[in-house]
C-alpha atoms as a PDB file:
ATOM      1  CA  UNK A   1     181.599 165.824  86.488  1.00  0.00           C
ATOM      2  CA  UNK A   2     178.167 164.578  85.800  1.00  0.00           C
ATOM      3  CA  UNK A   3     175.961 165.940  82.783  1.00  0.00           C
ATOM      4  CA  UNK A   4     172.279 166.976  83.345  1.00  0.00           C
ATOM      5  CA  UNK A   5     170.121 167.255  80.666  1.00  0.00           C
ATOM      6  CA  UNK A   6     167.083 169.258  80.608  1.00  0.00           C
ATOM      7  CA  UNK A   7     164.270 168.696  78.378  1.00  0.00           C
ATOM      8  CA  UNK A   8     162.983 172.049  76.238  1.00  0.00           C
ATOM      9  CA  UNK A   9     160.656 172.942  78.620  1.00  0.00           C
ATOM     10  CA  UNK A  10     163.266 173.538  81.370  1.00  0.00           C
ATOM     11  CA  UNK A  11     165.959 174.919  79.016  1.00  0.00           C
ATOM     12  CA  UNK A  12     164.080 178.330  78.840  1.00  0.00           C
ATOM     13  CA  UNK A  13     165.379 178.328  82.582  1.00  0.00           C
ATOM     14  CA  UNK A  14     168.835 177.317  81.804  1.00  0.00           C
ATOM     15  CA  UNK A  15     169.039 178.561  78.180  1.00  0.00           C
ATOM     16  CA  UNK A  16     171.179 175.349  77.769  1.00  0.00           C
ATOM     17  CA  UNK A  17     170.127 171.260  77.170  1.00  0.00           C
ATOM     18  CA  UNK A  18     173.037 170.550  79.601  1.00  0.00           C
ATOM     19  CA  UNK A  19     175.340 170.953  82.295  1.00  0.00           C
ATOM     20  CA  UNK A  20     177.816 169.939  83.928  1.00  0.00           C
ATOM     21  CA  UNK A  21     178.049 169.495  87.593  1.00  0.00           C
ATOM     22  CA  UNK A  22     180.222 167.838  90.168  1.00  0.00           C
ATOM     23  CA  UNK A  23     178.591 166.717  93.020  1.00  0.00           C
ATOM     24  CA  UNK A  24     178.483 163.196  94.989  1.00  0.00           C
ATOM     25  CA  UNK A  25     174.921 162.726  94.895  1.00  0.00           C
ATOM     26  CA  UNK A  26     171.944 163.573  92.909  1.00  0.00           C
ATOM     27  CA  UNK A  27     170.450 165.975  95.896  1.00  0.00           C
ATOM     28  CA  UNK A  28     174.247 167.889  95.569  1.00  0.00           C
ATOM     29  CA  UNK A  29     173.389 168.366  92.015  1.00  0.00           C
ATOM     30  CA  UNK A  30     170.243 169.630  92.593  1.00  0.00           C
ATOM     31  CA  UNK A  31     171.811 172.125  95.081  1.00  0.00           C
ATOM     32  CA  UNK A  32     174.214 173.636  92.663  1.00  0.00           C
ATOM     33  CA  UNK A  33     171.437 173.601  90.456  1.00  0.00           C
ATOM     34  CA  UNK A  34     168.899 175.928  92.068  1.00  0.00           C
ATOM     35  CA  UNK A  35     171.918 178.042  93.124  1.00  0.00           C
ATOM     36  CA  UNK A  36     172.792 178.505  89.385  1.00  0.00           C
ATOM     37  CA  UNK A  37     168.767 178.863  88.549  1.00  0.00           C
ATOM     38  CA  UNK A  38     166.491 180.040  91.235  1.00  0.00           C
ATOM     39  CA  UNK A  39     163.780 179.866  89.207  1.00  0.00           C
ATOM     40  CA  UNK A  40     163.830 176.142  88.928  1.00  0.00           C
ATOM     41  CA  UNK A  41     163.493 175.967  92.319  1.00  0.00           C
ATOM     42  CA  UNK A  42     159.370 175.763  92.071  1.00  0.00           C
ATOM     43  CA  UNK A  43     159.524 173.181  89.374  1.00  0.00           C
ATOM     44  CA  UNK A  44     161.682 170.837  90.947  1.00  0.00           C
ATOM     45  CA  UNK A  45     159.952 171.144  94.450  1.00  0.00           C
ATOM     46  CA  UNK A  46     156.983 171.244  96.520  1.00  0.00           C
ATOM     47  CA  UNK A  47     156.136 173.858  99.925  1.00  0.00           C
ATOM     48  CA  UNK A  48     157.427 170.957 101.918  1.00  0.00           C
ATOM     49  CA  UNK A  49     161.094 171.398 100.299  1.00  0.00           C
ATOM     50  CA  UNK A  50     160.214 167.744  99.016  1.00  0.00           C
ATOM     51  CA  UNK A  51     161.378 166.722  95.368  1.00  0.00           C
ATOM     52  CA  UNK A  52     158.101 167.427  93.077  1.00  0.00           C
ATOM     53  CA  UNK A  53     155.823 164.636  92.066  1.00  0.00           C
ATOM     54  CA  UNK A  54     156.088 166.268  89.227  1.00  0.00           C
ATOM     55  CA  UNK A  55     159.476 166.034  88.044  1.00  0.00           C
ATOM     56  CA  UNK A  56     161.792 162.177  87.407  1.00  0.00           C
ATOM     57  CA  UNK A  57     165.069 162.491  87.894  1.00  0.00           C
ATOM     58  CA  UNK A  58     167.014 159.380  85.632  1.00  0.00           C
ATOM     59  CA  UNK A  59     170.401 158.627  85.974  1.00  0.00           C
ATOM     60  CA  UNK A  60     171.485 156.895  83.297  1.00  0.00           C
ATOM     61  CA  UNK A  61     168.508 155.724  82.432  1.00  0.00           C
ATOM     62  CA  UNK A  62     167.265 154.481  85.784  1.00  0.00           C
ATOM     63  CA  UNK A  63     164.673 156.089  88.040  1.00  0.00           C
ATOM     64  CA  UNK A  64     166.069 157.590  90.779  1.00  0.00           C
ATOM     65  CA  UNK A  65     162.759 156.590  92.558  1.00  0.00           C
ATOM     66  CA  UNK A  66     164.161 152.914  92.515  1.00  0.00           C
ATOM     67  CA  UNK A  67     167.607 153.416  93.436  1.00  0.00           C
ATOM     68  CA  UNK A  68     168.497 155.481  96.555  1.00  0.00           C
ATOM     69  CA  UNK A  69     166.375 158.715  95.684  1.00  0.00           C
ATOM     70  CA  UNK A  70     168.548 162.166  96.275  1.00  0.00           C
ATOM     71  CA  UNK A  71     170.984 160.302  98.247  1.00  0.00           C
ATOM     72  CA  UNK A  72     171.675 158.222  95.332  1.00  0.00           C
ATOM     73  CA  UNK A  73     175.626 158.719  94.494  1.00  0.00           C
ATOM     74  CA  UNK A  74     176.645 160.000  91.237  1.00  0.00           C
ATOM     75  CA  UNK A  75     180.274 159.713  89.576  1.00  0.00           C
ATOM     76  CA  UNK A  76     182.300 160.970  86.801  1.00  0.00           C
ATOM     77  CA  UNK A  77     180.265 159.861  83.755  1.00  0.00           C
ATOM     78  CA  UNK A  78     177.137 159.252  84.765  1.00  0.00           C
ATOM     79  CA  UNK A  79     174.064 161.231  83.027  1.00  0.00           C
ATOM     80  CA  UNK A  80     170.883 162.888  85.068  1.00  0.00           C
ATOM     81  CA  UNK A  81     167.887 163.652  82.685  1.00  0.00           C
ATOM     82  CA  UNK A  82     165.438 165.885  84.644  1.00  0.00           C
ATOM     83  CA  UNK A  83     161.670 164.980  83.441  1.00  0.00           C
ATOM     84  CA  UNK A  84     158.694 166.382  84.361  1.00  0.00           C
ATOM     85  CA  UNK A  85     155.493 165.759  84.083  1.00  0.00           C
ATOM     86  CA  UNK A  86     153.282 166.110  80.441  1.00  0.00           C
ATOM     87  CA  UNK A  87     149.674 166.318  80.783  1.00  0.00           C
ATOM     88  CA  UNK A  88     147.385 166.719  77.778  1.00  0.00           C
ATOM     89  CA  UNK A  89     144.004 166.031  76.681  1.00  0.00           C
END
């Protein structure tokens, strides 16, 4: 199973700083995950059903913008950190 971390601001959702998932790919993840958390759904995408600009995904430290996006493949050990976006002034 792979772990997914969330960051504090998406724990409120979860009420955890991880999971654990098993899934092939990072979109199957994300699946399970707004069928655990419907409420995450609007954070992690847009009207379109596309992933947010507003949220990274990493897997294992690598952006899945530069690897094969939510068809990137996932296995045992690897590690998803959901980020989204700070803004401040």
């Amino acid at each position: 199973m792979a772990i997914l971390q969330f960051p504090a601001i998406l724990q409120r959702f979860t009420e955890r700083a991880e999971l654990s998932i098993e899934a092939a790919t990072v979109g199957e993840v994300l699946v399970h995950l707004q069928q655990q958390y419907p409420a995450l759904q609007a954070y992690l995408f847009d009207a379109s059903q596309q992933l947010s600009s507003f949220i990274s995904i990493y897997l294992n430290g690598q952006d899945i913008r530069f690897l094969n996006q939510l068809h990137t493949p996932i296995s045992r050990d690897d590690i998803l950190m959901l980020v989204p976006a700070m803004a401040g002034g």
